[in-house]
PDB file of N, CA and C in Angstrom:
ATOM      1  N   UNK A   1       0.845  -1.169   0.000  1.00  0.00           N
ATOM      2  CA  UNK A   1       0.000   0.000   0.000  1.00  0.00           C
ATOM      3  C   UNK A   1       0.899   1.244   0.000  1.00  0.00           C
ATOM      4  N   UNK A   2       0.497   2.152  -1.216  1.00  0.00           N
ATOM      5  CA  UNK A   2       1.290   3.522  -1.020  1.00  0.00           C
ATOM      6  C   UNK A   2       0.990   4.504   0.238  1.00  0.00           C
ATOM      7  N   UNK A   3       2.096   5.200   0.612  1.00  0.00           N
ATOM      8  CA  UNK A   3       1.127   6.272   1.329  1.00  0.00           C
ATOM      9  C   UNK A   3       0.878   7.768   0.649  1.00  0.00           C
ATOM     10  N   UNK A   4       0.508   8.147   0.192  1.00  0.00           N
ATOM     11  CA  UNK A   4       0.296   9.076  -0.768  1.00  0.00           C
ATOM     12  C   UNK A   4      -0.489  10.226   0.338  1.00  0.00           C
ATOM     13  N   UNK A   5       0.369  11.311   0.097  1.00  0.00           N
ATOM     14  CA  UNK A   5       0.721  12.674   1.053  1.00  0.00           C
ATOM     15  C   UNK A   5      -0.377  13.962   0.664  1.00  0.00           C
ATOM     16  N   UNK A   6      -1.603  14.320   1.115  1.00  0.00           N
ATOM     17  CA  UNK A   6      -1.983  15.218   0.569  1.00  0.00           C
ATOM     18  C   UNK A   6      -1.737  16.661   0.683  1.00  0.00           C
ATOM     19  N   UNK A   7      -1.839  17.293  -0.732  1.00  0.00           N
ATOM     20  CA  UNK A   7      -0.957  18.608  -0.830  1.00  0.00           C
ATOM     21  C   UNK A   7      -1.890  19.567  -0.616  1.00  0.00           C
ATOM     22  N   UNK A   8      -2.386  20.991  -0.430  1.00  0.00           N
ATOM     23  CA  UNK A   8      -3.018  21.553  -0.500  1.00  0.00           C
ATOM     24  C   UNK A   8      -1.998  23.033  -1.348  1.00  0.00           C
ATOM     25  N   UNK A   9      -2.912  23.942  -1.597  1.00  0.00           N
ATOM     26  CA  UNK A   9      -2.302  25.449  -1.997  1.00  0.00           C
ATOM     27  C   UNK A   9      -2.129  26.326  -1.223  1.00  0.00           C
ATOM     28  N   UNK A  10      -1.375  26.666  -0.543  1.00  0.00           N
ATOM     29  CA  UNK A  10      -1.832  27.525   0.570  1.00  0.00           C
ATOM     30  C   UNK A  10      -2.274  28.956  -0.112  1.00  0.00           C
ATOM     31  N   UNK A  11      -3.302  29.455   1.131  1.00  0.00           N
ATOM     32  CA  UNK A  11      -4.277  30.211   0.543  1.00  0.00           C
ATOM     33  C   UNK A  11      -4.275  31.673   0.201  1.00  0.00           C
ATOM     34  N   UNK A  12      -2.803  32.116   0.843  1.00  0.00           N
ATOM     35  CA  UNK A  12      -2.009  33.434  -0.101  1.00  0.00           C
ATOM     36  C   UNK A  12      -1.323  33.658  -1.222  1.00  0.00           C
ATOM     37  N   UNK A  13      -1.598  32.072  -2.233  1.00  0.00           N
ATOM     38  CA  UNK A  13      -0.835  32.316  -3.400  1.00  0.00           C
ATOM     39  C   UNK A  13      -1.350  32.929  -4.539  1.00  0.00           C
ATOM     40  N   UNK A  14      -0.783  34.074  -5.012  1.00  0.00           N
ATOM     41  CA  UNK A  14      -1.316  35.051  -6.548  1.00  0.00           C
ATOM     42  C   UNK A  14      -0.943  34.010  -7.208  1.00  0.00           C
ATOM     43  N   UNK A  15      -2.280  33.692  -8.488  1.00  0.00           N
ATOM     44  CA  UNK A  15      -1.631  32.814  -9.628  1.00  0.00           C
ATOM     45  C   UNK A  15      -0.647  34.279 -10.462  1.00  0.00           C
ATOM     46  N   UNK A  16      -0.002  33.060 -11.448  1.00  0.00           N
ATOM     47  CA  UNK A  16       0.707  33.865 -12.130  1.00  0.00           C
ATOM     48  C   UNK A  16       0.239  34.854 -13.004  1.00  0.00           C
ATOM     49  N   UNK A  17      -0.790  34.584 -13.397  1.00  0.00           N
ATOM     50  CA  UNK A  17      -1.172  35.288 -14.657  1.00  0.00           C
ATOM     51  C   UNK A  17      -1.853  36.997 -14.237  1.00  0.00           C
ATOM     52  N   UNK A  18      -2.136  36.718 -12.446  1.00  0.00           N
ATOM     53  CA  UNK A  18      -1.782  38.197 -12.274  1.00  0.00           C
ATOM     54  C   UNK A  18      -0.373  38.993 -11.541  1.00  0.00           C
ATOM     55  N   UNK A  19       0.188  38.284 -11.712  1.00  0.00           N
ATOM     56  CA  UNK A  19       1.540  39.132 -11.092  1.00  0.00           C
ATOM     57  C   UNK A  19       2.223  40.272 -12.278  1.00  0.00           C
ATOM     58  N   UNK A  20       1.539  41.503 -12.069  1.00  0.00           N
ATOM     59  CA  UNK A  20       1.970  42.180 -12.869  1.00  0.00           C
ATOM     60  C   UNK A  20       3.275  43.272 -12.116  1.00  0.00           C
ATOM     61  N   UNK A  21       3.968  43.626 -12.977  1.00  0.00           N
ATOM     62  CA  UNK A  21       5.211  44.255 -12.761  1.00  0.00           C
ATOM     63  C   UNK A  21       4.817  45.068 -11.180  1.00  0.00           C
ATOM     64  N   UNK A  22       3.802  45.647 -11.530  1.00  0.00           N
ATOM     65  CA  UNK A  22       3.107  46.760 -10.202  1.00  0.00           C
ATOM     66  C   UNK A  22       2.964  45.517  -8.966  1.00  0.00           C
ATOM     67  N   UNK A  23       2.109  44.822  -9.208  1.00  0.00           N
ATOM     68  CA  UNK A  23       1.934  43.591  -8.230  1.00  0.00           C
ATOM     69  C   UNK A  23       3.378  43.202  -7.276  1.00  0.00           C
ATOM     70  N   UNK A  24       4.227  42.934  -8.075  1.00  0.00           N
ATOM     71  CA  UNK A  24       5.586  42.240  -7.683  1.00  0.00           C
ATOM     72  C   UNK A  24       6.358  43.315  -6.801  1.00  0.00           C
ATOM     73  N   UNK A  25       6.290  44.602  -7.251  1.00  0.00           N
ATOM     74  CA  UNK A  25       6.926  45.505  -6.839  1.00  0.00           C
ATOM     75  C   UNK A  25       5.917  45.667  -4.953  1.00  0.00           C
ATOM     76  N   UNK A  26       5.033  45.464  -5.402  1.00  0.00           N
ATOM     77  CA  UNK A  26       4.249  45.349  -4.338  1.00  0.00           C
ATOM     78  C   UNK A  26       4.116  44.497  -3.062  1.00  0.00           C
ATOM     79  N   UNK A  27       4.739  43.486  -3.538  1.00  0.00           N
ATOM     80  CA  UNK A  27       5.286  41.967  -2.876  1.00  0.00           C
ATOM     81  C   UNK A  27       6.424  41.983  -2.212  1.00  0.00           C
ATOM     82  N   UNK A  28       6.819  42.495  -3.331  1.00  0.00           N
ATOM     83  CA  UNK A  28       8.643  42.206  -2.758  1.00  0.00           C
ATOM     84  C   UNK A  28       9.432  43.473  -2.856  1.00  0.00           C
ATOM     85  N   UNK A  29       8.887  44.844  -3.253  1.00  0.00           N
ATOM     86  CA  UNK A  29       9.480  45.880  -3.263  1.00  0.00           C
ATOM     87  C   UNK A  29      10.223  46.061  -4.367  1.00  0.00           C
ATOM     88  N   UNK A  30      11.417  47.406  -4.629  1.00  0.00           N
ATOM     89  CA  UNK A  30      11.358  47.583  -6.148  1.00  0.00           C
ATOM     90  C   UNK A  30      12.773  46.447  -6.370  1.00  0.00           C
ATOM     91  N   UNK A  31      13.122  45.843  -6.962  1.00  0.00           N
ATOM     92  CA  UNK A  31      14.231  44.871  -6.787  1.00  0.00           C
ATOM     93  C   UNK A  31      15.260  44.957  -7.849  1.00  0.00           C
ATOM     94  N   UNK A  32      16.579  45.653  -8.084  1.00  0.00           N
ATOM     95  CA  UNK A  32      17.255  46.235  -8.994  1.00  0.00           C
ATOM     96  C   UNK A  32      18.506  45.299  -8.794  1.00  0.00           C
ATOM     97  N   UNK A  33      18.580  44.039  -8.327  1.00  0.00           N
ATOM     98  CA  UNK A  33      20.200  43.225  -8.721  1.00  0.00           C
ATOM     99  C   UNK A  33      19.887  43.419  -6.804  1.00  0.00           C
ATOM    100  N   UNK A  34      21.628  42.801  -6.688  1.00  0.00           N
ATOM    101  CA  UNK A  34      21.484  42.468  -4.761  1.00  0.00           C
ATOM    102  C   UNK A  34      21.540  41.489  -4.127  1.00  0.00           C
ATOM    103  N   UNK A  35      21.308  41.478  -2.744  1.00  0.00           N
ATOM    104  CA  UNK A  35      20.652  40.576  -1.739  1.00  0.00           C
ATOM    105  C   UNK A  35      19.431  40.582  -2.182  1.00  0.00           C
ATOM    106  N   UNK A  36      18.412  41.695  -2.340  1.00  0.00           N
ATOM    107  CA  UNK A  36      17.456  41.438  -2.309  1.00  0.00           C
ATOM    108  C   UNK A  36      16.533  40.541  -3.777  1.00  0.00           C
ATOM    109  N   UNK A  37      17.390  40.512  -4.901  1.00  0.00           N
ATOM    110  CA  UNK A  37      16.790  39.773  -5.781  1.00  0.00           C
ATOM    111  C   UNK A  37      16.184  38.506  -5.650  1.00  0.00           C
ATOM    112  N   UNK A  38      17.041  37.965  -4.429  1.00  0.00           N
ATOM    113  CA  UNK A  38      16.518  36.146  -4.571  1.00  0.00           C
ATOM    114  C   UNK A  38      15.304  36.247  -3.487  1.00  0.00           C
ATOM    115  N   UNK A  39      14.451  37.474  -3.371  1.00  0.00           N
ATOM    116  CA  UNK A  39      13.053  37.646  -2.438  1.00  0.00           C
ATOM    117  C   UNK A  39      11.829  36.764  -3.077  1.00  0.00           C
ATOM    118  N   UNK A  40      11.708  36.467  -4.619  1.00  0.00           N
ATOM    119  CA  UNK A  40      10.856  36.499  -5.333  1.00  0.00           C
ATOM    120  C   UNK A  40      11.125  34.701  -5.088  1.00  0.00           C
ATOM    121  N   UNK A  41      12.478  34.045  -5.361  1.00  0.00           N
ATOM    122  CA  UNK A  41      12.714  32.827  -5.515  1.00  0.00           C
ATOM    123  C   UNK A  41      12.363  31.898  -3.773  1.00  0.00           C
ATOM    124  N   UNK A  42      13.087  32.697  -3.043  1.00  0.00           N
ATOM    125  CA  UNK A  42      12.320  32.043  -1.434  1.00  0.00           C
ATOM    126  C   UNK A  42      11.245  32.282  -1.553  1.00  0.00           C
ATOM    127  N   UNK A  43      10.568  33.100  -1.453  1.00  0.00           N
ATOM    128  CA  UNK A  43       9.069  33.201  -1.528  1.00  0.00           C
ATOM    129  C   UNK A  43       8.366  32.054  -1.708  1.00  0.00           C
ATOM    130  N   UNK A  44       8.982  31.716  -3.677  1.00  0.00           N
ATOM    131  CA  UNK A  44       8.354  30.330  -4.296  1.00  0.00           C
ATOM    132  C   UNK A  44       8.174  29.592  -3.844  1.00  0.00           C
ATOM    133  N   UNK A  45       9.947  28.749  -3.530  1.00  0.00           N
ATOM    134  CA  UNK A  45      10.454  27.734  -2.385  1.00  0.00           C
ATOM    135  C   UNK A  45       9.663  27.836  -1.085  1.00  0.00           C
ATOM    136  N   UNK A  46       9.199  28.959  -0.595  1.00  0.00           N
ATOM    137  CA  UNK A  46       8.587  28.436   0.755  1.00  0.00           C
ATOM    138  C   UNK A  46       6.806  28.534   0.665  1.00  0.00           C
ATOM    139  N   UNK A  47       6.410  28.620  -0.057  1.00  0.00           N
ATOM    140  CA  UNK A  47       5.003  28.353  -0.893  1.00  0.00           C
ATOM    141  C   UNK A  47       4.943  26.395  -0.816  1.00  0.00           C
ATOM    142  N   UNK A  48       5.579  26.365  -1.848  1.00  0.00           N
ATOM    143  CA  UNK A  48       5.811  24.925  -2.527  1.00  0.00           C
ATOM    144  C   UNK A  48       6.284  24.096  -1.025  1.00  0.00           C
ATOM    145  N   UNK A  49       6.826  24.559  -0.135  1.00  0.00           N
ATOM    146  CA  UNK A  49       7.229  23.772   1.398  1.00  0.00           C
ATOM    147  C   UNK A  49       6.075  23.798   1.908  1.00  0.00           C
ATOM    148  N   UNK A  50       5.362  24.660   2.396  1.00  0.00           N
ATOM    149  CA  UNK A  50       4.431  24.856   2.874  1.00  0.00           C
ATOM    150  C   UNK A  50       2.766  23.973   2.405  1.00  0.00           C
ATOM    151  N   UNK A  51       2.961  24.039   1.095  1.00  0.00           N
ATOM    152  CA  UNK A  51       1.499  23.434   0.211  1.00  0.00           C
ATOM    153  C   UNK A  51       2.333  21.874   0.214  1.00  0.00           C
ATOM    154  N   UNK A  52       3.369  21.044   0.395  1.00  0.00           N
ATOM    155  CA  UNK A  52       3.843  20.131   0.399  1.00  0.00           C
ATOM    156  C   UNK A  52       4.125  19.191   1.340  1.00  0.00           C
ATOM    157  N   UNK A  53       4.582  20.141   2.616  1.00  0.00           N
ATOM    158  CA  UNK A  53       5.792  19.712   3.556  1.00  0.00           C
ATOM    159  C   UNK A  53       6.509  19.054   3.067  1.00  0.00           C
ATOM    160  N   UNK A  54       7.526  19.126   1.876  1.00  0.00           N
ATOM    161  CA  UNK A  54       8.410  18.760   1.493  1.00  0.00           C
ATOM    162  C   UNK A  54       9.664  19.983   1.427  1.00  0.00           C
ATOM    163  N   UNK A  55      10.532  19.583   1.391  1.00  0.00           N
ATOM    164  CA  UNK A  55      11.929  20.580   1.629  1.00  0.00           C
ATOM    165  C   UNK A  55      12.024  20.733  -0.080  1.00  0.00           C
ATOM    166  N   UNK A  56      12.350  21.944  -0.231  1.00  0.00           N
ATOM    167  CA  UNK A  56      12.368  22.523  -1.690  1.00  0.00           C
ATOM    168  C   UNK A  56      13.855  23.127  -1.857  1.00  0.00           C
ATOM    169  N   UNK A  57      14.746  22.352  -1.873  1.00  0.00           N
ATOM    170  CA  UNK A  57      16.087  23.015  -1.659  1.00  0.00           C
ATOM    171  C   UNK A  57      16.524  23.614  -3.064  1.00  0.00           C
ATOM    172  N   UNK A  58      17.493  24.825  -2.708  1.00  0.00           N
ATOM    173  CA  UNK A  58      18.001  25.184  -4.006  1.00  0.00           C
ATOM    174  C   UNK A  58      18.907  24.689  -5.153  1.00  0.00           C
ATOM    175  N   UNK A  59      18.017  24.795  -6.350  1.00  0.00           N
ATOM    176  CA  UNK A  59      19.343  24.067  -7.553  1.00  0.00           C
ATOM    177  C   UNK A  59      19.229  25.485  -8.604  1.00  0.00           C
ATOM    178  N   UNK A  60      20.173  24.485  -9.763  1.00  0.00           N
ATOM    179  CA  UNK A  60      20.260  25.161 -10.538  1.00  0.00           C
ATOM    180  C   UNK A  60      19.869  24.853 -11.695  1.00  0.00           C
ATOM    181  N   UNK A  61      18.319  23.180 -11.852  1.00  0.00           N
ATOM    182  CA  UNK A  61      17.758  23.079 -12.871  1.00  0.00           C
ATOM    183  C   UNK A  61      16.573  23.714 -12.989  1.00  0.00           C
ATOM    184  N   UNK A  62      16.472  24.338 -14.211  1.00  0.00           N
ATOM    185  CA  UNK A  62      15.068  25.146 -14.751  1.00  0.00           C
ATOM    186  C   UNK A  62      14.467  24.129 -15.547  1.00  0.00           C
ATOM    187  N   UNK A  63      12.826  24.280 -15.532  1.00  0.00           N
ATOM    188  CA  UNK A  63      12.233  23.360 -16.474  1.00  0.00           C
ATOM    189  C   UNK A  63      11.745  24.520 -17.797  1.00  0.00           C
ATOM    190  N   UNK A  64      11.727  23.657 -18.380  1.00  0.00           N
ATOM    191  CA  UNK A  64      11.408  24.530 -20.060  1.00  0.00           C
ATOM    192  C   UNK A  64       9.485  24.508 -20.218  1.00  0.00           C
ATOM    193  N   UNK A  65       8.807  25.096 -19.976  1.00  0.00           N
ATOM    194  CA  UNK A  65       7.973  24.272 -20.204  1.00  0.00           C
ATOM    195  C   UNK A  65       7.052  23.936 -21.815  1.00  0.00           C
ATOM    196  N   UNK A  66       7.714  24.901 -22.250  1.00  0.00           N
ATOM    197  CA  UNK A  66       7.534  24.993 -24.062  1.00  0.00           C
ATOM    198  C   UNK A  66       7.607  23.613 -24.485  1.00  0.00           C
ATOM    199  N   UNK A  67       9.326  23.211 -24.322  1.00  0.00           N
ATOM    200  CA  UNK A  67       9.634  21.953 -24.550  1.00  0.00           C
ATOM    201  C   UNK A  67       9.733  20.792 -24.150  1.00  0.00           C
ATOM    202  N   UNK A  68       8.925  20.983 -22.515  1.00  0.00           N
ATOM    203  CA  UNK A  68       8.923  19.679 -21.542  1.00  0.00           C
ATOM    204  C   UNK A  68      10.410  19.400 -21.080  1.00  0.00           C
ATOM    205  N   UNK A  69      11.427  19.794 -20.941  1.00  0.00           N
ATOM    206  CA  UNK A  69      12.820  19.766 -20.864  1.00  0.00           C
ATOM    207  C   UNK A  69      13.098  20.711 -19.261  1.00  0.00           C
ATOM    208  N   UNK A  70      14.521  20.111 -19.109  1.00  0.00           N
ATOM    209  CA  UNK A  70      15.229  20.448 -18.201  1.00  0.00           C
ATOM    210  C   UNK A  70      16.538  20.651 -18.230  1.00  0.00           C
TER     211      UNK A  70
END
């Protein structure tokens, strides 16, 4: 028998399709290079921990999603 983990969304996440430039700036403040650039990427990472309880550690593969690739 699997044990299969249920995920939920947690319930402060903006989908993407409204995060507009104004939005983001709004989120995370105005973000020009820095420390503060990687605000937007923890954020993600602790979304995805949170809707998971799984540890979302940092890499350096991107998925494509045009081409299904990595």
């Amino acid at each position: 028998m699997s044990k299969e983990k249920l995920i939920c969304c947690p319930i402060n996440v903006i989908d993407g399709s409204l995060i507009t430039k104004e939005k983001r700036h709004e989120i995370f403040g105005k973000v020009a290079g820095g420390s503060c650039s990687c605000n937007p990427e923890k954020y993600q990472r602790k979304i995805i921990i949170d809707g998971t309880g799984i540890d979302c550690p940092k890499t350096h593969t991107r998925i494509n999603f045009r081409t299904n690739t990595y």
